[in-house]
PDB file of N, CA and C in Angstrom:
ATOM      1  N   UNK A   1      47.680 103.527 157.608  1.00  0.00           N
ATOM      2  CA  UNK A   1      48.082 103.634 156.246  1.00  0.00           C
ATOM      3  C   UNK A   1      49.570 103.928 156.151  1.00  0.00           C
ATOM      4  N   UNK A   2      50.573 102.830 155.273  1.00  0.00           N
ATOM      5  CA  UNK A   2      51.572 103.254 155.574  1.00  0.00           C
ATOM      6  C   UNK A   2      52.022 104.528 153.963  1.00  0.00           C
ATOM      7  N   UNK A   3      53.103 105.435 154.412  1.00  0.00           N
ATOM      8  CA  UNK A   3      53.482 106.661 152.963  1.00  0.00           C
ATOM      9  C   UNK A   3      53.747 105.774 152.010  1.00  0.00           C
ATOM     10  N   UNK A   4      53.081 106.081 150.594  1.00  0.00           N
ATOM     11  CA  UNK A   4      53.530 105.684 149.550  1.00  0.00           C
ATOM     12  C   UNK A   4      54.335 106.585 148.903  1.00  0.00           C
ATOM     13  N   UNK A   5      55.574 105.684 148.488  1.00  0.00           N
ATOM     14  CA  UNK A   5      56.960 106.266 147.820  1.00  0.00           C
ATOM     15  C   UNK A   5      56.855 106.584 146.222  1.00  0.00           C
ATOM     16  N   UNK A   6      56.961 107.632 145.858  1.00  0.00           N
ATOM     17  CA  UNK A   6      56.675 107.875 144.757  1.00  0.00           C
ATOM     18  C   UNK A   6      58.063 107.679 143.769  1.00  0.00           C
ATOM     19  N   UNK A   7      57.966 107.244 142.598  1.00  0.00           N
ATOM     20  CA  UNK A   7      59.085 106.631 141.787  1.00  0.00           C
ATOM     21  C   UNK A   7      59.470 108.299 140.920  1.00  0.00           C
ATOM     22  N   UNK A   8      60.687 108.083 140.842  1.00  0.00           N
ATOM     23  CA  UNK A   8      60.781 109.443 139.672  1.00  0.00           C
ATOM     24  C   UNK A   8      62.519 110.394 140.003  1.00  0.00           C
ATOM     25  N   UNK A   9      62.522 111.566 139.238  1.00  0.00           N
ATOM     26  CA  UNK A   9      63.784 112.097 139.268  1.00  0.00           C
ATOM     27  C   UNK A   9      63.888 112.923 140.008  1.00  0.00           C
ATOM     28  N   UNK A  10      64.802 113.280 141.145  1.00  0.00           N
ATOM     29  CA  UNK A  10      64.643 114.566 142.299  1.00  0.00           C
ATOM     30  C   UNK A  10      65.537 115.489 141.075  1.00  0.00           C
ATOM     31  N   UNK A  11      65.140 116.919 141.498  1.00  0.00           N
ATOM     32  CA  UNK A  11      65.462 117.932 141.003  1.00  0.00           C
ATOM     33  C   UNK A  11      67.271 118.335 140.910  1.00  0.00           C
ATOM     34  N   UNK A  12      67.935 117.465 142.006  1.00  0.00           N
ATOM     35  CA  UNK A  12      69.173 117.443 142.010  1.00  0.00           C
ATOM     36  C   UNK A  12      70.104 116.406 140.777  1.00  0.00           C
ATOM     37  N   UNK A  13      69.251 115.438 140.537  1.00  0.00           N
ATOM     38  CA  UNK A  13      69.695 114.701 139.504  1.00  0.00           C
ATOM     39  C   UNK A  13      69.078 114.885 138.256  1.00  0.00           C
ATOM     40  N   UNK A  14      68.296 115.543 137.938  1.00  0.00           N
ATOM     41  CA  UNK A  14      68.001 116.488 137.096  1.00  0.00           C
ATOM     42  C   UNK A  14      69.228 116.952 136.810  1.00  0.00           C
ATOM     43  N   UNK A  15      69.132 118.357 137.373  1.00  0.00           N
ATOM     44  CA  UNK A  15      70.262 119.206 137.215  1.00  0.00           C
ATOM     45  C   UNK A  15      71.889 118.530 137.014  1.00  0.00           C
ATOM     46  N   UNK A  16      71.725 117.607 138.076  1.00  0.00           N
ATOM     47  CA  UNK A  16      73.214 116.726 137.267  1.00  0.00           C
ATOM     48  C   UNK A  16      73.574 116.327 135.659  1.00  0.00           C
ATOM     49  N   UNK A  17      72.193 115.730 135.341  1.00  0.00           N
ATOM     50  CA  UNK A  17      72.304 115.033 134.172  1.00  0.00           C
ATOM     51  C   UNK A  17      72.199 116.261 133.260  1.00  0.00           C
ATOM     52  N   UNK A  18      71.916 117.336 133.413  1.00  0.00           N
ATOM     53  CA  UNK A  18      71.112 118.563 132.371  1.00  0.00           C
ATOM     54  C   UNK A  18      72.947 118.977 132.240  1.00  0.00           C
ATOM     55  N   UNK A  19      73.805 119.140 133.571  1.00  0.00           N
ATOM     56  CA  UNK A  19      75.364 119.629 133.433  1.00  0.00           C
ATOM     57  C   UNK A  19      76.070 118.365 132.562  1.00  0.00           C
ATOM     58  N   UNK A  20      76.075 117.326 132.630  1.00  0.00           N
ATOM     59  CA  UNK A  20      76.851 116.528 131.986  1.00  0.00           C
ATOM     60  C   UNK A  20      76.331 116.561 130.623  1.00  0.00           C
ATOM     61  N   UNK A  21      75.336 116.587 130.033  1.00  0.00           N
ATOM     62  CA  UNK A  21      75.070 116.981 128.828  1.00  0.00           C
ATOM     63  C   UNK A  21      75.504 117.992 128.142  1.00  0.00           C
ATOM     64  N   UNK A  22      75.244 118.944 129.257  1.00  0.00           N
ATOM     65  CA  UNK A  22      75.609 120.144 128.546  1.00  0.00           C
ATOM     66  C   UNK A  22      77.174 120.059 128.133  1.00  0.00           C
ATOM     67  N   UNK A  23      78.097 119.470 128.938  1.00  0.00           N
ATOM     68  CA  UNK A  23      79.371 119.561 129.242  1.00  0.00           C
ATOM     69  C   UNK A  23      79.766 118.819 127.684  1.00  0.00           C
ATOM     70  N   UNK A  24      78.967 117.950 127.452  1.00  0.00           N
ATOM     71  CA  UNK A  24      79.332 116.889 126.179  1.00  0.00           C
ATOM     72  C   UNK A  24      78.813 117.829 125.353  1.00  0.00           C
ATOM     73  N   UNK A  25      77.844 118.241 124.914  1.00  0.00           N
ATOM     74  CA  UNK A  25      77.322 119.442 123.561  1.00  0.00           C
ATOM     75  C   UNK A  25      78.652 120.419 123.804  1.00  0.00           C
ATOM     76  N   UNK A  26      78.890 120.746 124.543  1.00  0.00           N
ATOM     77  CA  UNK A  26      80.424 121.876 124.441  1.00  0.00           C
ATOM     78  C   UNK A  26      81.434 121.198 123.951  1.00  0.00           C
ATOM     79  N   UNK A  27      81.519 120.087 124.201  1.00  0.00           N
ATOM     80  CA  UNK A  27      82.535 119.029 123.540  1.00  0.00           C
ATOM     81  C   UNK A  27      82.570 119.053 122.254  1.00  0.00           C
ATOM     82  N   UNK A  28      81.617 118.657 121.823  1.00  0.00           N
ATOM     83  CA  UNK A  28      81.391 118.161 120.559  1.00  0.00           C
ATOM     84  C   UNK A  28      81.602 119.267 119.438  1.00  0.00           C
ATOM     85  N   UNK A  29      80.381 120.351 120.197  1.00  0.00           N
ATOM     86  CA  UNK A  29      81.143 121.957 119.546  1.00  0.00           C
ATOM     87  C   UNK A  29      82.508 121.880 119.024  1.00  0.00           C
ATOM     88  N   UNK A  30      83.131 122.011 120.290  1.00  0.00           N
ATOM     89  CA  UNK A  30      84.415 122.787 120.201  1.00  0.00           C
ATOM     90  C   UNK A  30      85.771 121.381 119.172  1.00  0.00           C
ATOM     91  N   UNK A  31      84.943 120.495 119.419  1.00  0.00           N
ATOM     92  CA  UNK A  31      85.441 119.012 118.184  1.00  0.00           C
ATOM     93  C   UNK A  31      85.023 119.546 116.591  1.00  0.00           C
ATOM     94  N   UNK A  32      84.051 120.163 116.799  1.00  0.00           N
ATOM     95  CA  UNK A  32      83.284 120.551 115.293  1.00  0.00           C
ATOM     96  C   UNK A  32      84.278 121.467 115.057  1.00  0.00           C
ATOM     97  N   UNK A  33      84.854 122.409 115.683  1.00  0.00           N
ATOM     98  CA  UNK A  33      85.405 123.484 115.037  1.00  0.00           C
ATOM     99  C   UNK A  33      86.684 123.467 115.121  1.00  0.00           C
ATOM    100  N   UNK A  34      86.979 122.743 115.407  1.00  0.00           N
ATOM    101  CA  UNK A  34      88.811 122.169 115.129  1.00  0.00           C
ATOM    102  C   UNK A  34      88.607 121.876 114.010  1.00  0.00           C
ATOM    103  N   UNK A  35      87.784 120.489 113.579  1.00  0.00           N
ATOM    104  CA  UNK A  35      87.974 119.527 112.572  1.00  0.00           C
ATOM    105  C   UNK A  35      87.303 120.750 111.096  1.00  0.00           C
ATOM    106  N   UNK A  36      86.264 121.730 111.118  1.00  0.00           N
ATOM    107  CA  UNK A  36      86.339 122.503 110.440  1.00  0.00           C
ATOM    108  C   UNK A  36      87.781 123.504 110.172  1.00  0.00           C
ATOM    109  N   UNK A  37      88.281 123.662 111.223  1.00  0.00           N
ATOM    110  CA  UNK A  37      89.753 124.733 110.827  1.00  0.00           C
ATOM    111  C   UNK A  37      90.620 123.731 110.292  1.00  0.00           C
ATOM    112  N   UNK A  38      90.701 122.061 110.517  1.00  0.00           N
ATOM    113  CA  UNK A  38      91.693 121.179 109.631  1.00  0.00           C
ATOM    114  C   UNK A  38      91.359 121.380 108.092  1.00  0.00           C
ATOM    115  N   UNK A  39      90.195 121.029 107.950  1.00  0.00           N
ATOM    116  CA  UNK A  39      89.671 121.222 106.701  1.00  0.00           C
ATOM    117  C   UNK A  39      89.608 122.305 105.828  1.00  0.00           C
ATOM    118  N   UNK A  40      89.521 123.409 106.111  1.00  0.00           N
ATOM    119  CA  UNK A  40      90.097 124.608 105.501  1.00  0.00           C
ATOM    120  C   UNK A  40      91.400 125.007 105.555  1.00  0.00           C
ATOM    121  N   UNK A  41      92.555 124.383 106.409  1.00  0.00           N
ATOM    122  CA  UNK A  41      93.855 124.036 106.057  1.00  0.00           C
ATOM    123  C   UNK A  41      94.329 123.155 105.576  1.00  0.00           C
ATOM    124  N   UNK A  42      93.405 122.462 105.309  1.00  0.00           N
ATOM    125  CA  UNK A  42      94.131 121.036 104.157  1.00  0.00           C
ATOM    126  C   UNK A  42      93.152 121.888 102.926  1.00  0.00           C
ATOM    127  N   UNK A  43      92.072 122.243 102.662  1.00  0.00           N
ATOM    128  CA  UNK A  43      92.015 122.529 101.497  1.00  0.00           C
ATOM    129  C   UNK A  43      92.920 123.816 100.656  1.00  0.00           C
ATOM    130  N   UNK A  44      93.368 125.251 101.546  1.00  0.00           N
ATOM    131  CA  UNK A  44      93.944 125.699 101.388  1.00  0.00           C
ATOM    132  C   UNK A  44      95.965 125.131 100.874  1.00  0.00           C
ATOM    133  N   UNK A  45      96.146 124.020 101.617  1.00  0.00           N
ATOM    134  CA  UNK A  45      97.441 123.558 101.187  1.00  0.00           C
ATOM    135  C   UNK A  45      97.305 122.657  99.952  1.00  0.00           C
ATOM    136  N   UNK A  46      96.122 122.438  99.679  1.00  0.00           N
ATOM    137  CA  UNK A  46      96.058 121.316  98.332  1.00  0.00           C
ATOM    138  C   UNK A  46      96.288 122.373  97.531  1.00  0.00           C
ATOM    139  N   UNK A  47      95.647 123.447  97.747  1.00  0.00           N
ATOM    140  CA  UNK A  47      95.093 124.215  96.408  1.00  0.00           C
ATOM    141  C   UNK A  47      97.164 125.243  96.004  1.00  0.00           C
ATOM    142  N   UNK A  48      98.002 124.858  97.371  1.00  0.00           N
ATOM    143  CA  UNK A  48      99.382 125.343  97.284  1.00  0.00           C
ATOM    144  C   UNK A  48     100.346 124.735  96.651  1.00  0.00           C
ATOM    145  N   UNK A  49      99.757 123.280  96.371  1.00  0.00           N
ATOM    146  CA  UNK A  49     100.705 122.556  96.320  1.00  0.00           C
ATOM    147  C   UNK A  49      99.846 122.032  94.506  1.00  0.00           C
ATOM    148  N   UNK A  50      98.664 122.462  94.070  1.00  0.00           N
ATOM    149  CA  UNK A  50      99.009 122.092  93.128  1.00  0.00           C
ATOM    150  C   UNK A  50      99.164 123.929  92.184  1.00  0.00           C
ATOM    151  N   UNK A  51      99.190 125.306  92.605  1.00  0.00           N
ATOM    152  CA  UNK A  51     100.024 126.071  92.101  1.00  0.00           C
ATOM    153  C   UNK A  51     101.439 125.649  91.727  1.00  0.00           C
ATOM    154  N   UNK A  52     102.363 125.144  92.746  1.00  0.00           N
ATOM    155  CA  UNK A  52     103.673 124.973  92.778  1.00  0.00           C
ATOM    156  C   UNK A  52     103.461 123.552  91.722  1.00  0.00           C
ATOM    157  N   UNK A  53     103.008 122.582  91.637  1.00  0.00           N
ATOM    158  CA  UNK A  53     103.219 121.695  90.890  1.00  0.00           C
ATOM    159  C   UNK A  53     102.963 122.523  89.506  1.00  0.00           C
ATOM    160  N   UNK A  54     101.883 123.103  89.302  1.00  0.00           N
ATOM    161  CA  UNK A  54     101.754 124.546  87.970  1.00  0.00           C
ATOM    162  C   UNK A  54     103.239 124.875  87.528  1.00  0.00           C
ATOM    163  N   UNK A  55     103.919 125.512  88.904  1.00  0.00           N
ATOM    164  CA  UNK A  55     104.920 126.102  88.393  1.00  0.00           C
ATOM    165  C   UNK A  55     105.964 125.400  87.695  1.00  0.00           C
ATOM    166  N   UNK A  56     106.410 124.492  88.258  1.00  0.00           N
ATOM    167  CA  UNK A  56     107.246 123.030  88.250  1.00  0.00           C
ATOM    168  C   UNK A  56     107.021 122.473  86.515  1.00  0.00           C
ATOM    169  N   UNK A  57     106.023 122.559  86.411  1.00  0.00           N
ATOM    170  CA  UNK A  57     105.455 122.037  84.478  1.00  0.00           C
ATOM    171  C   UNK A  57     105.969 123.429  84.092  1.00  0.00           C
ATOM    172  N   UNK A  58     105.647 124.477  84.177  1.00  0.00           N
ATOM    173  CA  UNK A  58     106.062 125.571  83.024  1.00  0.00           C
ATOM    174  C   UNK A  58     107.863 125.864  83.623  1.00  0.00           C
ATOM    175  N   UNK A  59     108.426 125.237  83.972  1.00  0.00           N
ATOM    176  CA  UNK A  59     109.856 125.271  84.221  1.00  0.00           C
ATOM    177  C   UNK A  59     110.433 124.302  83.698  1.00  0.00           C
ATOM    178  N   UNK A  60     109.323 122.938  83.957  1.00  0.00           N
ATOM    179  CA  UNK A  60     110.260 122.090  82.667  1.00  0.00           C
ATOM    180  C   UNK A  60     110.050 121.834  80.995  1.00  0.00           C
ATOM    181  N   UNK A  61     108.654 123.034  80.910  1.00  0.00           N
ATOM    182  CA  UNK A  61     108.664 123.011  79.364  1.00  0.00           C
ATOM    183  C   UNK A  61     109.677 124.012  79.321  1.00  0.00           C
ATOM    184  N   UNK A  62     110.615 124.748  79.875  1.00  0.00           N
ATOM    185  CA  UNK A  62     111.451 125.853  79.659  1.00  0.00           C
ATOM    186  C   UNK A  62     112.939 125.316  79.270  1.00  0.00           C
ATOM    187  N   UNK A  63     113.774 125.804  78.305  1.00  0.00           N
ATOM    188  CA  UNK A  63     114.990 125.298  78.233  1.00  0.00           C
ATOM    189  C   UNK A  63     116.141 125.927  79.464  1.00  0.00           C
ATOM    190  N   UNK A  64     116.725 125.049  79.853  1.00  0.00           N
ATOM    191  CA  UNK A  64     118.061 125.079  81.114  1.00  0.00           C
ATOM    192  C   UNK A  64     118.419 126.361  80.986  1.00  0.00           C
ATOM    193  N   UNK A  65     118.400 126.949  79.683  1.00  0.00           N
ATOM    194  CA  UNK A  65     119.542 128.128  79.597  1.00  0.00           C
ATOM    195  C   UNK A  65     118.281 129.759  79.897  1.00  0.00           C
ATOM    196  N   UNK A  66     117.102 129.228  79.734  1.00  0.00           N
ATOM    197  CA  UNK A  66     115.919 129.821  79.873  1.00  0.00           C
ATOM    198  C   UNK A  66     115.562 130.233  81.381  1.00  0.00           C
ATOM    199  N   UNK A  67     115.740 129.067  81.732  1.00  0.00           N
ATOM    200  CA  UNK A  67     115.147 128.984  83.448  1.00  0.00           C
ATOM    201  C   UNK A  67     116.192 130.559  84.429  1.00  0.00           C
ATOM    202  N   UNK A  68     114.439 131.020  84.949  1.00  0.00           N
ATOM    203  CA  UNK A  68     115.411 131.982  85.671  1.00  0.00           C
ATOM    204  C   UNK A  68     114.079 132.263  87.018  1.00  0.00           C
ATOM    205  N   UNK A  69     114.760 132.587  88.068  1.00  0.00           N
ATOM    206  CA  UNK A  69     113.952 132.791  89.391  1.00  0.00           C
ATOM    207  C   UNK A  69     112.708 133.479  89.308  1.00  0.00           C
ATOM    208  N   UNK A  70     111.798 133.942  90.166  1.00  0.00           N
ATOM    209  CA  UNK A  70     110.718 135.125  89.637  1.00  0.00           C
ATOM    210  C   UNK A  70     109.599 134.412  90.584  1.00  0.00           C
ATOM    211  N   UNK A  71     108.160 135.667  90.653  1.00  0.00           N
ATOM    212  CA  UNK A  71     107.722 135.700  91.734  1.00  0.00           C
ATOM    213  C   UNK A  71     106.332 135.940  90.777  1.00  0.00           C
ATOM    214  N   UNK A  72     105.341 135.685  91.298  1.00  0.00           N
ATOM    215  CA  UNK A  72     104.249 135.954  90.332  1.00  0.00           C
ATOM    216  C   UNK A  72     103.351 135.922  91.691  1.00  0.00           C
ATOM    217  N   UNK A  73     101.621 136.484  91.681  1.00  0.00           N
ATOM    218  CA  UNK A  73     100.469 136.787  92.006  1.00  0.00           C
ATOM    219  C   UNK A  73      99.594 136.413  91.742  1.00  0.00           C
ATOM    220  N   UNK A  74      98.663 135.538  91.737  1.00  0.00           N
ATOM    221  CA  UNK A  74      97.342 135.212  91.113  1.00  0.00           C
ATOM    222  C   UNK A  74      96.221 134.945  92.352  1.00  0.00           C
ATOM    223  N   UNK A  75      95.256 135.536  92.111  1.00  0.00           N
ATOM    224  CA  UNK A  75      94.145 135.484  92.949  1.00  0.00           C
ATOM    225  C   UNK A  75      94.438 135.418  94.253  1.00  0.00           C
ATOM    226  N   UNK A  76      95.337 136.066  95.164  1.00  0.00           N
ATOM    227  CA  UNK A  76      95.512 136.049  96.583  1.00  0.00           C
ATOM    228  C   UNK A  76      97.030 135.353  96.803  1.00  0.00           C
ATOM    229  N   UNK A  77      97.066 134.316  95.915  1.00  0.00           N
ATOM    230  CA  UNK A  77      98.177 133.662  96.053  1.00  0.00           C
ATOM    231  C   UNK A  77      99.347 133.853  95.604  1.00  0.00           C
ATOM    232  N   UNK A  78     100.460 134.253  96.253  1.00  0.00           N
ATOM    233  CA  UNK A  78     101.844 134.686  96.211  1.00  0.00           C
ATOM    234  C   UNK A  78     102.983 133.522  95.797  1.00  0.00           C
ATOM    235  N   UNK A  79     103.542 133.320  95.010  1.00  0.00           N
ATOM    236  CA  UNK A  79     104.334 132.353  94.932  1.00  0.00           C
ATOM    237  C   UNK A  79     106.188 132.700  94.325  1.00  0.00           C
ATOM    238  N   UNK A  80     106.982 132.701  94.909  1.00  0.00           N
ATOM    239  CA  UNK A  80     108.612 133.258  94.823  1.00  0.00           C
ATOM    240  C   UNK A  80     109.043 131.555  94.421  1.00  0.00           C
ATOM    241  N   UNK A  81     109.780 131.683  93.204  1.00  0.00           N
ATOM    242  CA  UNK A  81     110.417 130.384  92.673  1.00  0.00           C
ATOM    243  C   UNK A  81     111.830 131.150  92.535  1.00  0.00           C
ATOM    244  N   UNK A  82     112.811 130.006  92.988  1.00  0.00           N
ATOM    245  CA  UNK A  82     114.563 130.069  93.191  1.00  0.00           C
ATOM    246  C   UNK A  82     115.230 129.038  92.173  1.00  0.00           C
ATOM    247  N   UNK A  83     115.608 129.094  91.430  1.00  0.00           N
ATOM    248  CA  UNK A  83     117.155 128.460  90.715  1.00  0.00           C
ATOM    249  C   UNK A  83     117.958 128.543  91.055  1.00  0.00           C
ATOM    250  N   UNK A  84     118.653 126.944  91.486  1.00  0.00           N
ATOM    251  CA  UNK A  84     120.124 126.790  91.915  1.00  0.00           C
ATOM    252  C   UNK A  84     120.576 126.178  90.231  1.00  0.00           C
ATOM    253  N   UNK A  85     121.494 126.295  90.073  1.00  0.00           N
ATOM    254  CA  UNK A  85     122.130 125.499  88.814  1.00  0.00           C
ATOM    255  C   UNK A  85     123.056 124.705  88.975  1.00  0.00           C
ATOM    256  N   UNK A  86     122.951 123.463  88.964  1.00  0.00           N
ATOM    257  CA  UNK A  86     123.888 122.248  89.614  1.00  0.00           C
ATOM    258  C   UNK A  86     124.366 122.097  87.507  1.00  0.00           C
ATOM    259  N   UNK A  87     125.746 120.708  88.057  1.00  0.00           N
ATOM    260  CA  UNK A  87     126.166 120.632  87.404  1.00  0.00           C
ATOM    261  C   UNK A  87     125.396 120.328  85.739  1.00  0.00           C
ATOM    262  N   UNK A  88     124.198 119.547  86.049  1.00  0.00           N
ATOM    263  CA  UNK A  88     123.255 118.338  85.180  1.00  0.00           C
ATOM    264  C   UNK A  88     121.945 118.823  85.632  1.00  0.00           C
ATOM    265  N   UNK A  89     121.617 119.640  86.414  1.00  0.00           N
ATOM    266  CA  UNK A  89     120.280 119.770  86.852  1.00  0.00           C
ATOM    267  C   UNK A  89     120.348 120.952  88.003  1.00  0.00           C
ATOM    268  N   UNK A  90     118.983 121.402  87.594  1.00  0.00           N
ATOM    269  CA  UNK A  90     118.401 123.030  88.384  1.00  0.00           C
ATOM    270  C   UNK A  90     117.499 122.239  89.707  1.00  0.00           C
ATOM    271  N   UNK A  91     118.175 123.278  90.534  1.00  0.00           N
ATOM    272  CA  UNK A  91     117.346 123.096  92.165  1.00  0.00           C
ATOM    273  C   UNK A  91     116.330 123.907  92.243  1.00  0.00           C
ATOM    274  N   UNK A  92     115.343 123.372  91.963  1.00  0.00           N
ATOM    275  CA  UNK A  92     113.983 124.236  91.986  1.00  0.00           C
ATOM    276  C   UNK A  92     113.435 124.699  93.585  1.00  0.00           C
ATOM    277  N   UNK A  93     113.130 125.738  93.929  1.00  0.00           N
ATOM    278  CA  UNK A  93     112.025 125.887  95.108  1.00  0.00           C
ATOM    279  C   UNK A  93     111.446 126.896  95.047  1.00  0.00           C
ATOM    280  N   UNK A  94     110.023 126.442  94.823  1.00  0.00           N
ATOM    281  CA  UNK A  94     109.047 127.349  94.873  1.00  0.00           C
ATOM    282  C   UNK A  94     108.175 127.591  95.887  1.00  0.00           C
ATOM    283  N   UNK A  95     107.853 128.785  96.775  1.00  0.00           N
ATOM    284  CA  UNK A  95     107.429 129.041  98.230  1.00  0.00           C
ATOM    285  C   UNK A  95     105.957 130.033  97.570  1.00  0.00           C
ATOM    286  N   UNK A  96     104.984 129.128  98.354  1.00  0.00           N
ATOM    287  CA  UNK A  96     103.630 129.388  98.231  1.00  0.00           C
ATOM    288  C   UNK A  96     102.910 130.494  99.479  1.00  0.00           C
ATOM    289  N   UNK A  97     103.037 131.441  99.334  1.00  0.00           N
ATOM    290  CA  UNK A  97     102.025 131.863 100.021  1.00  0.00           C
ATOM    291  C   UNK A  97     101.087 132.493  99.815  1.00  0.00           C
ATOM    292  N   UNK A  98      99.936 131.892 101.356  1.00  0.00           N
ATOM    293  CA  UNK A  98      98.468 132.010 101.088  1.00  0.00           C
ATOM    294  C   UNK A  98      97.664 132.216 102.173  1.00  0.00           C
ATOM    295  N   UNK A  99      96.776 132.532 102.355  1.00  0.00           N
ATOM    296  CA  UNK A  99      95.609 132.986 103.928  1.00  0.00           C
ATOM    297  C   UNK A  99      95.242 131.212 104.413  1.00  0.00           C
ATOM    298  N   UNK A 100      95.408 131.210 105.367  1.00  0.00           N
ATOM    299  CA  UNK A 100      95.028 129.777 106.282  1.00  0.00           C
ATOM    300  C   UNK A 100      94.053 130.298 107.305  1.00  0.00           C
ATOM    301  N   UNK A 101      93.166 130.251 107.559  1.00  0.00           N
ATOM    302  CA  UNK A 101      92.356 130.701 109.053  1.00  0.00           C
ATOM    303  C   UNK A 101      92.658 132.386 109.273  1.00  0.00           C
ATOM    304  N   UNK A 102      92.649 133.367 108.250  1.00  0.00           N
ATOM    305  CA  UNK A 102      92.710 134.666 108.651  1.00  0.00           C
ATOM    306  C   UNK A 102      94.077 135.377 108.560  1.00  0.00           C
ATOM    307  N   UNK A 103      95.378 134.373 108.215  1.00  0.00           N
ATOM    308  CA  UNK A 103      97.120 134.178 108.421  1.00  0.00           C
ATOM    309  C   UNK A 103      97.381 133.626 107.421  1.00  0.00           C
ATOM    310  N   UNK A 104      98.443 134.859 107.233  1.00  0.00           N
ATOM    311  CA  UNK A 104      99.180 133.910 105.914  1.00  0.00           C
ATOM    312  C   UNK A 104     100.347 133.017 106.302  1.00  0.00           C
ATOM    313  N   UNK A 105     100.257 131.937 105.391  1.00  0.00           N
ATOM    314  CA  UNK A 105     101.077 130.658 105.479  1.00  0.00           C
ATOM    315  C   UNK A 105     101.686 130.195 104.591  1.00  0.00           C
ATOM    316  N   UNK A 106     103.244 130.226 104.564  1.00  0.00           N
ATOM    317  CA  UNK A 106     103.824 129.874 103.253  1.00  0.00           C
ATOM    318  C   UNK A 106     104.648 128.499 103.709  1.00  0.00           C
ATOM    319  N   UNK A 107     104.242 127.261 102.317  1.00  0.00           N
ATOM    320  CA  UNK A 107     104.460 126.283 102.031  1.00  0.00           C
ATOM    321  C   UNK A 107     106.135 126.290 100.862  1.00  0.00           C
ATOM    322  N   UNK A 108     106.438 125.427 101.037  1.00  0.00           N
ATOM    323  CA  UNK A 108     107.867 125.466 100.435  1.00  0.00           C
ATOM    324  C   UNK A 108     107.952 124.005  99.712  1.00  0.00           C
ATOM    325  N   UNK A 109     108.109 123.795  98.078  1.00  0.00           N
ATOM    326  CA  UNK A 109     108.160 123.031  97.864  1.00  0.00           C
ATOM    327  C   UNK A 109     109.404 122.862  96.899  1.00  0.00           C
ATOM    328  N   UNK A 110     110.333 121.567  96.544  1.00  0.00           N
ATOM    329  CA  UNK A 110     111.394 121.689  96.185  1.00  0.00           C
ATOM    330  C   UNK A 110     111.335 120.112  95.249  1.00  0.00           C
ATOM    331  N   UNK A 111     111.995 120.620  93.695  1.00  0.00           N
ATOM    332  CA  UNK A 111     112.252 120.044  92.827  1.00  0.00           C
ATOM    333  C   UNK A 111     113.721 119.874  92.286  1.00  0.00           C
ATOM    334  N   UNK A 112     114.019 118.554  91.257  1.00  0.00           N
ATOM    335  CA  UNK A 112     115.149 118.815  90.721  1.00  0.00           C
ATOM    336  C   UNK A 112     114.914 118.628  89.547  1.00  0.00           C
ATOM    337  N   UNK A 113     115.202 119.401  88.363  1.00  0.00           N
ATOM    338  CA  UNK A 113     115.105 119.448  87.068  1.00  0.00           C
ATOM    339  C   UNK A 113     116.253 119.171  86.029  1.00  0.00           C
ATOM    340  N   UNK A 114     116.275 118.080  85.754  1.00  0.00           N
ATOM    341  CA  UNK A 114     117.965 117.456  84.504  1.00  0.00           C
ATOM    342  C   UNK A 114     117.604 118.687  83.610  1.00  0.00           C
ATOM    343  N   UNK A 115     118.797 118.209  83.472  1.00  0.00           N
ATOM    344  CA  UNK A 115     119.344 119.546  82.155  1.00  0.00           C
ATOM    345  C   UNK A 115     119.779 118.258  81.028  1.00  0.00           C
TER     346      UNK A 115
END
């Protein structure tokens, strides 16, 4: 009688394939939680950039001779606005800061306003 060879997976390639899997699920993880920390820094900078666009409208319903620097607070968010006064038009910049991932992060945005 000659040994019959039995078909199937030895325990070593097992264990191979069980590490390369695993190695890819850690992957993918650690892909998940980047692309979650992008996303809560792009939603946090939208939400900066349309404060500062806020600010930008109540500076140009304001008259030239009106406009003056100043810093205001609302719900976490810090925002310091600067007037330069050019000859025909004000140099606006208003600097946003706000919590990004646990850190605050200030955005800087810059306008020019005719007089």
């Amino acid at each position: 009688m000659t040994p019959h060879s039995e078909r199937g997976f030895t325990i070593a390639e097992l264990m191979v394939a069980v590490v390369i899997f695993s190695v890819g699920l850690l992957a993918m993880a650690g892909t998940a939680a980047v692309i979650m920390t992008t996303l809560t820094s792009t939603q946090s900078r939208t939400i900066a950039a349309g404060v500062a666009e806020s600010r930008f409208e109540r500076l140009r319903t304001t008259g030239c001779a009106s406009r003056a620097s100043g810093s205001a607070k609302t719900r976490g968010i810090a925002e310091v606005w600067t007037l330069n006064h050019l000859a025909r038009a004000d140099d606006v910049t208003v600097a946003v800061t706000f919590l990004s991932s646990h850190q605050p992060r200030t955005e800087t945005f810059r306008s020019f306003m005719p007089c």
